[in-house]
PDB file of N, CA and C in Angstrom:
ATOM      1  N   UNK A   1       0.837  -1.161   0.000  1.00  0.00           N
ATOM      2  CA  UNK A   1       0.000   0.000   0.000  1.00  0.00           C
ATOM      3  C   UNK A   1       0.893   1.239   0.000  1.00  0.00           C
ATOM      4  N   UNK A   2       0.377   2.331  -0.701  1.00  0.00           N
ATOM      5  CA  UNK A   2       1.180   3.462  -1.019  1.00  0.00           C
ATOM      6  C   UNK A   2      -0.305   4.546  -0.210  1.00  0.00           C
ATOM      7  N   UNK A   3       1.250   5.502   0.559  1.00  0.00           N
ATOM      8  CA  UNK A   3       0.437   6.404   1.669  1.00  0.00           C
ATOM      9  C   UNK A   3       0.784   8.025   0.886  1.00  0.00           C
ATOM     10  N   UNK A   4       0.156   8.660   0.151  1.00  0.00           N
ATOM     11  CA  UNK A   4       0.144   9.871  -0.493  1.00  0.00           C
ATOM     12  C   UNK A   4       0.049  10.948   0.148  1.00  0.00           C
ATOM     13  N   UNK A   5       0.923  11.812   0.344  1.00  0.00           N
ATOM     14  CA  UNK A   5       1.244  12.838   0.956  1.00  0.00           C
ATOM     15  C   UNK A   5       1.744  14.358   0.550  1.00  0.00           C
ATOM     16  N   UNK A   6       0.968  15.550   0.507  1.00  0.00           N
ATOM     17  CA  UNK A   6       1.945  16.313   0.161  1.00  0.00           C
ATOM     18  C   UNK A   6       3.252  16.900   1.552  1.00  0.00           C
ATOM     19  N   UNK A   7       4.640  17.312   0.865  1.00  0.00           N
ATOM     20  CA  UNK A   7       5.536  17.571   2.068  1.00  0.00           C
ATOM     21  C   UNK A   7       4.776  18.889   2.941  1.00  0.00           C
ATOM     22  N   UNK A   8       4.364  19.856   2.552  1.00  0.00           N
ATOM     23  CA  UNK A   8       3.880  20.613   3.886  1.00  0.00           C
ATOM     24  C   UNK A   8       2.871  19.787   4.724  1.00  0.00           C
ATOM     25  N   UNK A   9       2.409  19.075   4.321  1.00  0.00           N
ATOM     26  CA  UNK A   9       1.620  18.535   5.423  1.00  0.00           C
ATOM     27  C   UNK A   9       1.962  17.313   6.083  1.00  0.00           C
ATOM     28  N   UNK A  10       3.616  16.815   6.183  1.00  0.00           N
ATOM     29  CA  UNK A  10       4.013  16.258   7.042  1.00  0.00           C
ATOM     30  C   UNK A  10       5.420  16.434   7.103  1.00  0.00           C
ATOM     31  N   UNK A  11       5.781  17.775   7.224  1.00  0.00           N
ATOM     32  CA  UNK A  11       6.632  18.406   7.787  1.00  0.00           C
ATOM     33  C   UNK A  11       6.727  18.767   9.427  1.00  0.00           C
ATOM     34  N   UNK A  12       5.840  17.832  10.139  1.00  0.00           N
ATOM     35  CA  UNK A  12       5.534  17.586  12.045  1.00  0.00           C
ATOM     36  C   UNK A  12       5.563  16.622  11.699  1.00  0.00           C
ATOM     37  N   UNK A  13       5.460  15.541  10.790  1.00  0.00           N
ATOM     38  CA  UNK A  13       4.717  14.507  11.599  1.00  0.00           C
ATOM     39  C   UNK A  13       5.733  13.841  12.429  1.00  0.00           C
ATOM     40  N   UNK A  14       4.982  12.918  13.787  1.00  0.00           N
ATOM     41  CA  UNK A  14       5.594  12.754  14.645  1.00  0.00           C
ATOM     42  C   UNK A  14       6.759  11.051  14.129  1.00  0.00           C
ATOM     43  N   UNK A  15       7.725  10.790  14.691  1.00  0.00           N
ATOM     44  CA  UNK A  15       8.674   9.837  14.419  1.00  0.00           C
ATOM     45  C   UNK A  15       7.469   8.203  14.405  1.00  0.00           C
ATOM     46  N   UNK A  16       6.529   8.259  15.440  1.00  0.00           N
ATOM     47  CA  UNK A  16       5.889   7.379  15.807  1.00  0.00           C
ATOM     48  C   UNK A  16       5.271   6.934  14.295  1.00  0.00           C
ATOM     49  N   UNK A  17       4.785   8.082  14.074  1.00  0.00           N
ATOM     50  CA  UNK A  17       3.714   7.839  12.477  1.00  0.00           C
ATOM     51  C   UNK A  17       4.583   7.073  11.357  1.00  0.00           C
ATOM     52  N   UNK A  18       5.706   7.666  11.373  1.00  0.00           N
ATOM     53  CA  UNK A  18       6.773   7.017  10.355  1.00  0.00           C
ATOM     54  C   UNK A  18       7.168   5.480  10.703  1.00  0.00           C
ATOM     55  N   UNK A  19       7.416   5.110  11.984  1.00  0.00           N
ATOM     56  CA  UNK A  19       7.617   4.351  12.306  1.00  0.00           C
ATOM     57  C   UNK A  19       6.629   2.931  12.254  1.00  0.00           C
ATOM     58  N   UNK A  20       4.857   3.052  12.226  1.00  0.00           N
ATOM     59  CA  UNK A  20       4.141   2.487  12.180  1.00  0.00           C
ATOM     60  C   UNK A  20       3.355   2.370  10.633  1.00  0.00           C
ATOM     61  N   UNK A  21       4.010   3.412   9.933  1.00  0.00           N
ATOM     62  CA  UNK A  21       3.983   3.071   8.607  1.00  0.00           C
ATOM     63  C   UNK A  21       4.615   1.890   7.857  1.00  0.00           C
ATOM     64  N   UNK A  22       5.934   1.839   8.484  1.00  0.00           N
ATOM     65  CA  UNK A  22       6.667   0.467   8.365  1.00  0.00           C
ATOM     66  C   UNK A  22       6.478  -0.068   8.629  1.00  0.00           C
ATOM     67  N   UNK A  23       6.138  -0.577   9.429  1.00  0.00           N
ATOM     68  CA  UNK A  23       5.629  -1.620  10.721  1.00  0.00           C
ATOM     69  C   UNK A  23       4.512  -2.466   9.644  1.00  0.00           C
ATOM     70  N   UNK A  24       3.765  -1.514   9.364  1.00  0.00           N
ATOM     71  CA  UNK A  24       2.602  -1.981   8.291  1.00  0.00           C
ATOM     72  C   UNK A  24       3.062  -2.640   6.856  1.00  0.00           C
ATOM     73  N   UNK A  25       4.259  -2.102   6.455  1.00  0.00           N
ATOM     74  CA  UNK A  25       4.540  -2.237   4.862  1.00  0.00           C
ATOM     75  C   UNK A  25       4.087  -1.393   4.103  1.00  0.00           C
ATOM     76  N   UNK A  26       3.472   0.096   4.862  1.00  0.00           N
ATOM     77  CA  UNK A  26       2.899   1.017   3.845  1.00  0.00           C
ATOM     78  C   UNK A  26       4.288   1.997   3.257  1.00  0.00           C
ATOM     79  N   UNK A  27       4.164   2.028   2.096  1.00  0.00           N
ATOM     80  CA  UNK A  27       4.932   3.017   1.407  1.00  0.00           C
ATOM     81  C   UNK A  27       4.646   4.167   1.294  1.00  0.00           C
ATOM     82  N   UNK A  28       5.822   5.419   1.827  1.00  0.00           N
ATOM     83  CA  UNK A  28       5.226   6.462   1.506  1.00  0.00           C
ATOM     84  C   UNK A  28       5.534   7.667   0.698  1.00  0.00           C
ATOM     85  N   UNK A  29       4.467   8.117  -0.184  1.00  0.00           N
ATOM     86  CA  UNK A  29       5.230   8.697  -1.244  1.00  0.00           C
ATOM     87  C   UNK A  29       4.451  10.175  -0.986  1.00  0.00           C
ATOM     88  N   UNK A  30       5.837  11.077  -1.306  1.00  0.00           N
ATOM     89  CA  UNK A  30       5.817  12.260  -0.869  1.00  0.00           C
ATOM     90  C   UNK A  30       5.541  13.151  -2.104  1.00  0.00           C
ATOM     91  N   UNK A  31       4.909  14.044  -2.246  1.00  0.00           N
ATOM     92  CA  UNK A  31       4.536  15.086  -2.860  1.00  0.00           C
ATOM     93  C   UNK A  31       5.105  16.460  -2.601  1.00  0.00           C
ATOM     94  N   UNK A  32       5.207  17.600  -3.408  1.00  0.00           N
ATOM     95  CA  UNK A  32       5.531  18.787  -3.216  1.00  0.00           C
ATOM     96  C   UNK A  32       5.561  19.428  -4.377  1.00  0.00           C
ATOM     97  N   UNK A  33       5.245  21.078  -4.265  1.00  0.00           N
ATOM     98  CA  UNK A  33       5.153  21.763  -5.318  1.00  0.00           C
ATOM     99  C   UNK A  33       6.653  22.844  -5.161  1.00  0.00           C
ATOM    100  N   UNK A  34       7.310  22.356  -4.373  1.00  0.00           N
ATOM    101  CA  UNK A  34       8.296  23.397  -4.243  1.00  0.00           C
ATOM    102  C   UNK A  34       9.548  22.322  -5.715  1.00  0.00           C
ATOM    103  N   UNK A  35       9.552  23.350  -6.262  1.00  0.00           N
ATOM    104  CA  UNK A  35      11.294  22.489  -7.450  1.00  0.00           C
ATOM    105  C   UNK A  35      12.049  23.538  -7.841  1.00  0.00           C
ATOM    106  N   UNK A  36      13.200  23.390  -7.313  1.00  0.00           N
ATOM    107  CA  UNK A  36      13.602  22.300  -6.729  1.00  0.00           C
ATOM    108  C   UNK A  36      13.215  22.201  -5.343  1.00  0.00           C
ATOM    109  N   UNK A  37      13.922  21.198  -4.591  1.00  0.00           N
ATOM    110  CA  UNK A  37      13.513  20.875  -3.149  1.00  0.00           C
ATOM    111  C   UNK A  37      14.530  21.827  -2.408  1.00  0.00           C
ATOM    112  N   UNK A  38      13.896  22.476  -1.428  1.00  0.00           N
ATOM    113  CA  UNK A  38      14.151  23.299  -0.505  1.00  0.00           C
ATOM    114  C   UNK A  38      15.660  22.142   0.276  1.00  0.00           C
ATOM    115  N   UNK A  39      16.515  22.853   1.164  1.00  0.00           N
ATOM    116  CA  UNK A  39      17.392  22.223   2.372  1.00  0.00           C
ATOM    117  C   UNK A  39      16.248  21.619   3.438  1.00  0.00           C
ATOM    118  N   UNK A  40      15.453  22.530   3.593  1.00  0.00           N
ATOM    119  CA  UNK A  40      14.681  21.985   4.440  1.00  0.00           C
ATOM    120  C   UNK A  40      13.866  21.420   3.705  1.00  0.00           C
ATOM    121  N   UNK A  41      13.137  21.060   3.264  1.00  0.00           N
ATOM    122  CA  UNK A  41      12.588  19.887   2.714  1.00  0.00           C
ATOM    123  C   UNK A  41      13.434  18.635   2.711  1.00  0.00           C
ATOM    124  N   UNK A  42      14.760  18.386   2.045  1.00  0.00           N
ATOM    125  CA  UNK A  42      15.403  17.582   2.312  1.00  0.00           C
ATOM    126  C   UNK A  42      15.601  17.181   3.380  1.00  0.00           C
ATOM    127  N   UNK A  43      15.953  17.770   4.472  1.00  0.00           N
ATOM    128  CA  UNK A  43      15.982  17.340   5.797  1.00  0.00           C
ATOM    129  C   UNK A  43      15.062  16.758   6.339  1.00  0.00           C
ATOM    130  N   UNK A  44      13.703  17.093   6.513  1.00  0.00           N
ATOM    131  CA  UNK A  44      12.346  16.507   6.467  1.00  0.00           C
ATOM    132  C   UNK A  44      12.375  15.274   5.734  1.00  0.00           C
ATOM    133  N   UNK A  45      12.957  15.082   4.602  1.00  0.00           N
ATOM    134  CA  UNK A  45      12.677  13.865   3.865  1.00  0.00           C
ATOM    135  C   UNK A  45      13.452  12.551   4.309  1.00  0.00           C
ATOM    136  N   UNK A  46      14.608  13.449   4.606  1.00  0.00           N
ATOM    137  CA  UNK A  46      15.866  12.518   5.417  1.00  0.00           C
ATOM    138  C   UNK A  46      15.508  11.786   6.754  1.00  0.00           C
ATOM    139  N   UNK A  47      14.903  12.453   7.154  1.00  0.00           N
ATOM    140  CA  UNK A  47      14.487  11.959   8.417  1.00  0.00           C
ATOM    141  C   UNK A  47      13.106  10.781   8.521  1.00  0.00           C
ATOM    142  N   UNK A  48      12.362  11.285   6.972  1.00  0.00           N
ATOM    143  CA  UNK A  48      11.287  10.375   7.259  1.00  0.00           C
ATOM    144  C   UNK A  48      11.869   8.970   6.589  1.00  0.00           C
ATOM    145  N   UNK A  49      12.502   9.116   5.642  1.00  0.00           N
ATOM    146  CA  UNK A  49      13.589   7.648   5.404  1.00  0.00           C
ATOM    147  C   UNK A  49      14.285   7.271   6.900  1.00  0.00           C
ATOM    148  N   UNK A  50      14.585   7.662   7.617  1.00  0.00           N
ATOM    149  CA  UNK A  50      14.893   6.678   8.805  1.00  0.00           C
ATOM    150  C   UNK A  50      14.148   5.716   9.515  1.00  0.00           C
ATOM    151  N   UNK A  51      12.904   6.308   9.200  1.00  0.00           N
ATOM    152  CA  UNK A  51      11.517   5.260  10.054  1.00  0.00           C
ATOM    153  C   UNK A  51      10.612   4.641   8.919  1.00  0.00           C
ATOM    154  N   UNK A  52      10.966   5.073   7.984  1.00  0.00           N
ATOM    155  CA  UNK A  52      10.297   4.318   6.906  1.00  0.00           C
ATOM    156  C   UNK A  52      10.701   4.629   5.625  1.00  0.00           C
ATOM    157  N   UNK A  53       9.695   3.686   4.782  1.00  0.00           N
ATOM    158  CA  UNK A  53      10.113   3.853   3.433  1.00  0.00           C
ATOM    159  C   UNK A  53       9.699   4.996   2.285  1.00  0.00           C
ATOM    160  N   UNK A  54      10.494   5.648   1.806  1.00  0.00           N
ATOM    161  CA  UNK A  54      10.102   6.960   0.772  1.00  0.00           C
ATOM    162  C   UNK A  54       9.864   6.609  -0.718  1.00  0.00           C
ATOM    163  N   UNK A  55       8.829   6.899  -1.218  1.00  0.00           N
ATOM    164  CA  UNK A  55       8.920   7.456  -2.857  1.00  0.00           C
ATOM    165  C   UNK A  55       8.926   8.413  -2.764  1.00  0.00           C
ATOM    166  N   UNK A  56       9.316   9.083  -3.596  1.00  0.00           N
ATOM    167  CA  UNK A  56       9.453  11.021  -3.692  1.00  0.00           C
ATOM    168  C   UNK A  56       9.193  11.310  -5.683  1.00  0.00           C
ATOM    169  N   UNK A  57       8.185  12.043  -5.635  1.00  0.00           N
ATOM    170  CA  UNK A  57       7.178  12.169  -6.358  1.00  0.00           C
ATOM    171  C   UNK A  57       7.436  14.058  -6.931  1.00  0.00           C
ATOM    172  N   UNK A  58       8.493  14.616  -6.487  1.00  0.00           N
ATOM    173  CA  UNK A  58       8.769  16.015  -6.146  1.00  0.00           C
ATOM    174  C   UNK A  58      10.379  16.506  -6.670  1.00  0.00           C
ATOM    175  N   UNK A  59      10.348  17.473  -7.577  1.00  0.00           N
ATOM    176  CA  UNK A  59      11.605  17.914  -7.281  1.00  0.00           C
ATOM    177  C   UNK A  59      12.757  17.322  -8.083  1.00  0.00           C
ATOM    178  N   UNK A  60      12.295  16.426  -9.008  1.00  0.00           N
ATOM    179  CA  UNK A  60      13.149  15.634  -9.341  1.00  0.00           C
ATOM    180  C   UNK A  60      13.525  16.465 -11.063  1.00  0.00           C
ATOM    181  N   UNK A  61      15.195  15.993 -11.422  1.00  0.00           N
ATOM    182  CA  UNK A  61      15.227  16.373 -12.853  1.00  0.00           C
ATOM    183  C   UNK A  61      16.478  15.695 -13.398  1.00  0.00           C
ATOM    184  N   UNK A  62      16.630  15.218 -14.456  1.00  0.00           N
ATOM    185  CA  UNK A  62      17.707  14.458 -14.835  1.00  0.00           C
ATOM    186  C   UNK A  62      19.249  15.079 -14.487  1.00  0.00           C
ATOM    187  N   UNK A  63      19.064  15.911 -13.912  1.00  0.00           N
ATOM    188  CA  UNK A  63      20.276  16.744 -13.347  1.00  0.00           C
ATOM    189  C   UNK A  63      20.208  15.677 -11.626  1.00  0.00           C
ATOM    190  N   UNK A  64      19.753  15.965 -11.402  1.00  0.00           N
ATOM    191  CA  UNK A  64      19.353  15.700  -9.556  1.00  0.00           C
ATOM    192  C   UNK A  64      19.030  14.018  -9.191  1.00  0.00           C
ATOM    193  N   UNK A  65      18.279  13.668 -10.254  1.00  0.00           N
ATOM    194  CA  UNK A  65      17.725  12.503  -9.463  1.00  0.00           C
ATOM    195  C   UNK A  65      18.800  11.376  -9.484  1.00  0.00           C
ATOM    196  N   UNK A  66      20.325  11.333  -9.499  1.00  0.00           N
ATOM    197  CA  UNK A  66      20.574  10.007  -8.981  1.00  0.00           C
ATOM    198  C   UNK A  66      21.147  10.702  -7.901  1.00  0.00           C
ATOM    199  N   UNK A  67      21.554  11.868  -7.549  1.00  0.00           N
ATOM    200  CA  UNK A  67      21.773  12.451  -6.536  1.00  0.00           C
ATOM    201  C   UNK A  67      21.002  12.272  -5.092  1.00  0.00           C
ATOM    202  N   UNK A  68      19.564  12.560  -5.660  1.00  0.00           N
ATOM    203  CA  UNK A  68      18.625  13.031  -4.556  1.00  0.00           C
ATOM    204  C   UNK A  68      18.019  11.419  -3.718  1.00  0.00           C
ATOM    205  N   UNK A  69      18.274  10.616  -5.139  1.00  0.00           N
ATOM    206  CA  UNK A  69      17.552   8.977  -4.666  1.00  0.00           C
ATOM    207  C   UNK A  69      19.664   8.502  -3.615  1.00  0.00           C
ATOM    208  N   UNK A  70      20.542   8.631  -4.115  1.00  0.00           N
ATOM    209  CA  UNK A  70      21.512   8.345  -2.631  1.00  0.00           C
ATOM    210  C   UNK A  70      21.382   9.280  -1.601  1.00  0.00           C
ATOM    211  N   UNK A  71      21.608  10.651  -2.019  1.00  0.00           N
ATOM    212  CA  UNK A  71      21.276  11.590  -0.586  1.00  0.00           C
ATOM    213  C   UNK A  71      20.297  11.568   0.628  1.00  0.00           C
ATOM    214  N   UNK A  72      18.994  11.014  -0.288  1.00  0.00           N
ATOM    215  CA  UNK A  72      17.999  10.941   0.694  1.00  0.00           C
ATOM    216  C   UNK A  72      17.923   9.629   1.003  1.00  0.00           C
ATOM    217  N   UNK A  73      18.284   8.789   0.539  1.00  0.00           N
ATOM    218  CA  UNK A  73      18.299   6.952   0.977  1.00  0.00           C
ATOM    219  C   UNK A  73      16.537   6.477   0.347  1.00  0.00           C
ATOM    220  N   UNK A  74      15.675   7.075  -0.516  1.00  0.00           N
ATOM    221  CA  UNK A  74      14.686   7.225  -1.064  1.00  0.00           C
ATOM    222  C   UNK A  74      14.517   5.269  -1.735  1.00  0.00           C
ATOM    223  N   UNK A  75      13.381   5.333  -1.236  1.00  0.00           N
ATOM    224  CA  UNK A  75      13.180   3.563  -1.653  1.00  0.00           C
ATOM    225  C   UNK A  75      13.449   3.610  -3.670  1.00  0.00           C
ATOM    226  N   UNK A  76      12.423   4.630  -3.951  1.00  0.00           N
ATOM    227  CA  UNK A  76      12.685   4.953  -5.330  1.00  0.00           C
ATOM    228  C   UNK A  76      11.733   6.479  -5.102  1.00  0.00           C
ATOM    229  N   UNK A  77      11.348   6.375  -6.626  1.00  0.00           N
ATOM    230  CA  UNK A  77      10.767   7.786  -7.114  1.00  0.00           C
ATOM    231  C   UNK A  77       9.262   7.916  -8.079  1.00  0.00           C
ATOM    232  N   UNK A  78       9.121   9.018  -8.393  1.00  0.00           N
ATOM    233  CA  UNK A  78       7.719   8.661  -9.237  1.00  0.00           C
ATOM    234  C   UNK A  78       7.722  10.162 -10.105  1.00  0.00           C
ATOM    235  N   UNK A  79       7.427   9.299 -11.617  1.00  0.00           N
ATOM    236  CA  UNK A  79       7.685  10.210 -12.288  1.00  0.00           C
ATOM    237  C   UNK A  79       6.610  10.307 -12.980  1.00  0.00           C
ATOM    238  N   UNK A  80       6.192  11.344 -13.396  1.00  0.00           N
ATOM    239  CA  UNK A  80       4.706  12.093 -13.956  1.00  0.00           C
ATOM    240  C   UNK A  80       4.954  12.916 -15.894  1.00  0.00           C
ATOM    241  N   UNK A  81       4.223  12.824 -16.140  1.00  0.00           N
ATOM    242  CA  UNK A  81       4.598  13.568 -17.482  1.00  0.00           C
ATOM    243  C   UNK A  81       4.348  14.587 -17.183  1.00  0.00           C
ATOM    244  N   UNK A  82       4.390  15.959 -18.541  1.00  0.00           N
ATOM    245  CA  UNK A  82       4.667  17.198 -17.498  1.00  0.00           C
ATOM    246  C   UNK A  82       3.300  17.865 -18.388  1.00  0.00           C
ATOM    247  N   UNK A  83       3.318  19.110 -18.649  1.00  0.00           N
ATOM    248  CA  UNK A  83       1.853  19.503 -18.400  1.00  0.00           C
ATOM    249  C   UNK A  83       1.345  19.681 -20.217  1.00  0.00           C
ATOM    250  N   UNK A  84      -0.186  19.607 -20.045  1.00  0.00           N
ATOM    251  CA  UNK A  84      -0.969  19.268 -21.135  1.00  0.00           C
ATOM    252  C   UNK A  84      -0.533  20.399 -22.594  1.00  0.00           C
ATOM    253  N   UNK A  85       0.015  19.519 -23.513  1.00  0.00           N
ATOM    254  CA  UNK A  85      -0.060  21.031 -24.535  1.00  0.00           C
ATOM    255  C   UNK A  85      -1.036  21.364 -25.308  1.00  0.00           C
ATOM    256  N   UNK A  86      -1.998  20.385 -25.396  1.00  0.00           N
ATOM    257  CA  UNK A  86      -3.484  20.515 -25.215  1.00  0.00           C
ATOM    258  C   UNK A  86      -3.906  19.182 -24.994  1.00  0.00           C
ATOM    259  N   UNK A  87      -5.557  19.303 -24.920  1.00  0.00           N
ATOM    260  CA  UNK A  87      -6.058  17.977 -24.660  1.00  0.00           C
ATOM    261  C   UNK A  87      -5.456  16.513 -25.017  1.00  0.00           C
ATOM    262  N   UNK A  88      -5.212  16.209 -23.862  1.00  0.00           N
ATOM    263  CA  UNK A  88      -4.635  14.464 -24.577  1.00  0.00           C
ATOM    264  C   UNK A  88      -3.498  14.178 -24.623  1.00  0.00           C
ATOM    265  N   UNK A  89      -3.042  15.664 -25.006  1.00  0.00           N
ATOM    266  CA  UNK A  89      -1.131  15.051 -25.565  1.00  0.00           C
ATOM    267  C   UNK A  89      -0.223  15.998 -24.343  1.00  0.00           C
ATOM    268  N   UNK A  90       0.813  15.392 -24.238  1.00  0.00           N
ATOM    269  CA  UNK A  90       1.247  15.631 -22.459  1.00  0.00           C
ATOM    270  C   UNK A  90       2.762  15.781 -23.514  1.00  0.00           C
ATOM    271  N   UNK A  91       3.694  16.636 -22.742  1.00  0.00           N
ATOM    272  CA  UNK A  91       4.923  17.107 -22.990  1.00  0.00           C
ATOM    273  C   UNK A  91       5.882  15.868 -22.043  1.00  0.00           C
ATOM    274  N   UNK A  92       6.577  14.774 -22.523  1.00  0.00           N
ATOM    275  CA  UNK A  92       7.232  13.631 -22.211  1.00  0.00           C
ATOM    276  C   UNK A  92       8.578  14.145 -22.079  1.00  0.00           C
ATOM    277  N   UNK A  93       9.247  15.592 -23.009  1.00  0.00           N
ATOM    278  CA  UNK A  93      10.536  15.609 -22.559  1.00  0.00           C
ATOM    279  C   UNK A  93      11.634  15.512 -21.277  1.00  0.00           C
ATOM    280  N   UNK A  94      10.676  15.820 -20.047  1.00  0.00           N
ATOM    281  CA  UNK A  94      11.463  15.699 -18.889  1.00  0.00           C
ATOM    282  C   UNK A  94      11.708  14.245 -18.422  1.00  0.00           C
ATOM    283  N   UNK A  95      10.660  13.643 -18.685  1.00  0.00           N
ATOM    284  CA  UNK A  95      10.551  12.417 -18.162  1.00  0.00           C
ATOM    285  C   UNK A  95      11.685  11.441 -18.950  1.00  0.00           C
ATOM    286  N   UNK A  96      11.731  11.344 -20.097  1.00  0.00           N
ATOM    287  CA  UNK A  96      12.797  11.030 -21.232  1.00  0.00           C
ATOM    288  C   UNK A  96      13.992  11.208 -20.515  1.00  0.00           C
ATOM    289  N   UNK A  97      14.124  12.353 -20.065  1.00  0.00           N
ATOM    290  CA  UNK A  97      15.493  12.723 -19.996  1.00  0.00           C
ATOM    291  C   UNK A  97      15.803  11.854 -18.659  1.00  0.00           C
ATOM    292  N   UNK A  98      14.890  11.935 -17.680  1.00  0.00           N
ATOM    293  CA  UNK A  98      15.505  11.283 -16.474  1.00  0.00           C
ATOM    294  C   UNK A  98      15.355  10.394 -16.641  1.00  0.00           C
ATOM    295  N   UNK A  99      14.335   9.107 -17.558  1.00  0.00           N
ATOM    296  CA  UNK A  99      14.826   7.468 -17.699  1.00  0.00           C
ATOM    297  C   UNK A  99      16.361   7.207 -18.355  1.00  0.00           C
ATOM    298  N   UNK A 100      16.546   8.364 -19.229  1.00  0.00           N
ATOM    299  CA  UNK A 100      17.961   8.220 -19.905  1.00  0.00           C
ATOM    300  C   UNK A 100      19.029   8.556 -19.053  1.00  0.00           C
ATOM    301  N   UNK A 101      18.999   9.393 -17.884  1.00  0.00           N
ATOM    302  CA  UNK A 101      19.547   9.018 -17.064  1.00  0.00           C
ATOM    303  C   UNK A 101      20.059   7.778 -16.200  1.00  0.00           C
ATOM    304  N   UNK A 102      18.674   7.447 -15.752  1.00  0.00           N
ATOM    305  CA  UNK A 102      18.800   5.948 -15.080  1.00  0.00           C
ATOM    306  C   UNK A 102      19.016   4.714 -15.790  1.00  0.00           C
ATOM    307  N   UNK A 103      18.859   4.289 -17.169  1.00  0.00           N
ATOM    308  CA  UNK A 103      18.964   3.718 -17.944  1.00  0.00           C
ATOM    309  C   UNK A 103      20.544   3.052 -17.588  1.00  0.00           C
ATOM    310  N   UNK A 104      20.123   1.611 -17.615  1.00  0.00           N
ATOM    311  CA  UNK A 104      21.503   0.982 -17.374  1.00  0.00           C
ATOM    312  C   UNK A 104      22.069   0.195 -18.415  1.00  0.00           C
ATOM    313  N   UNK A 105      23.332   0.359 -19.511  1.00  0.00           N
ATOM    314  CA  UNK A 105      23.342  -0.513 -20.526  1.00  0.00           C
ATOM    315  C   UNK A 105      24.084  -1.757 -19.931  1.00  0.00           C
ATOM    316  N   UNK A 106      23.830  -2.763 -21.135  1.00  0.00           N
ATOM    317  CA  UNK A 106      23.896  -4.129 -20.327  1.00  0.00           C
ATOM    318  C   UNK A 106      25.462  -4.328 -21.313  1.00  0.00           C
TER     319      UNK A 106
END
């Protein structure tokens, strides 16, 4: 199970909550409209990877993300296409760029 969150609204939450998220096997994937990610946001994020498990859904760009998935110890990530250039058809270039990032040749 995946637990959806945006980061201002669990920027308190208490260690316990994180902790019983695991406990469960719930995954939790973090949201945010701040990009890039704030220091403090990171820190917040850092901390909720200690008690449990992170997707991070925020912030990410083929510059950053193999960075941000070791820095933050992030289970993985979640990537979205980016916004409508009209009905139907969605702008894929960012997303491209960061699978070609991660892309591992064999």
């Amino acid at each position: 199970m995946i637990y959806k969150k945006d980061l201002a609204e669990v920027k308190h939450m208490e260690k316990d909550v994180a902790t019983k998220l695991r406990e469960e096997g719930i995954i939790f994937h973090i949201t945010s409209n701040d990009d890039p990610l704030t220091v403090s946001d990171k820190e917040v994020i850092s901390l909720l990877t200690k008690d449990c498990e992170v997707i991070l859904g925020a912030g990410l760009s083929a510059e950053n993300v193999i960075g941000l998935v070791d820095e933050l110890n992030l289970k993985g990530i979640v990537l979205e296409g980016g916004e409508e250039i009209k009905p139907g058809l969605k702008d894929f270039d960012a997303l491209a760029d960061i699978l070609e990032v991660l892309e591992i040749e064999e």
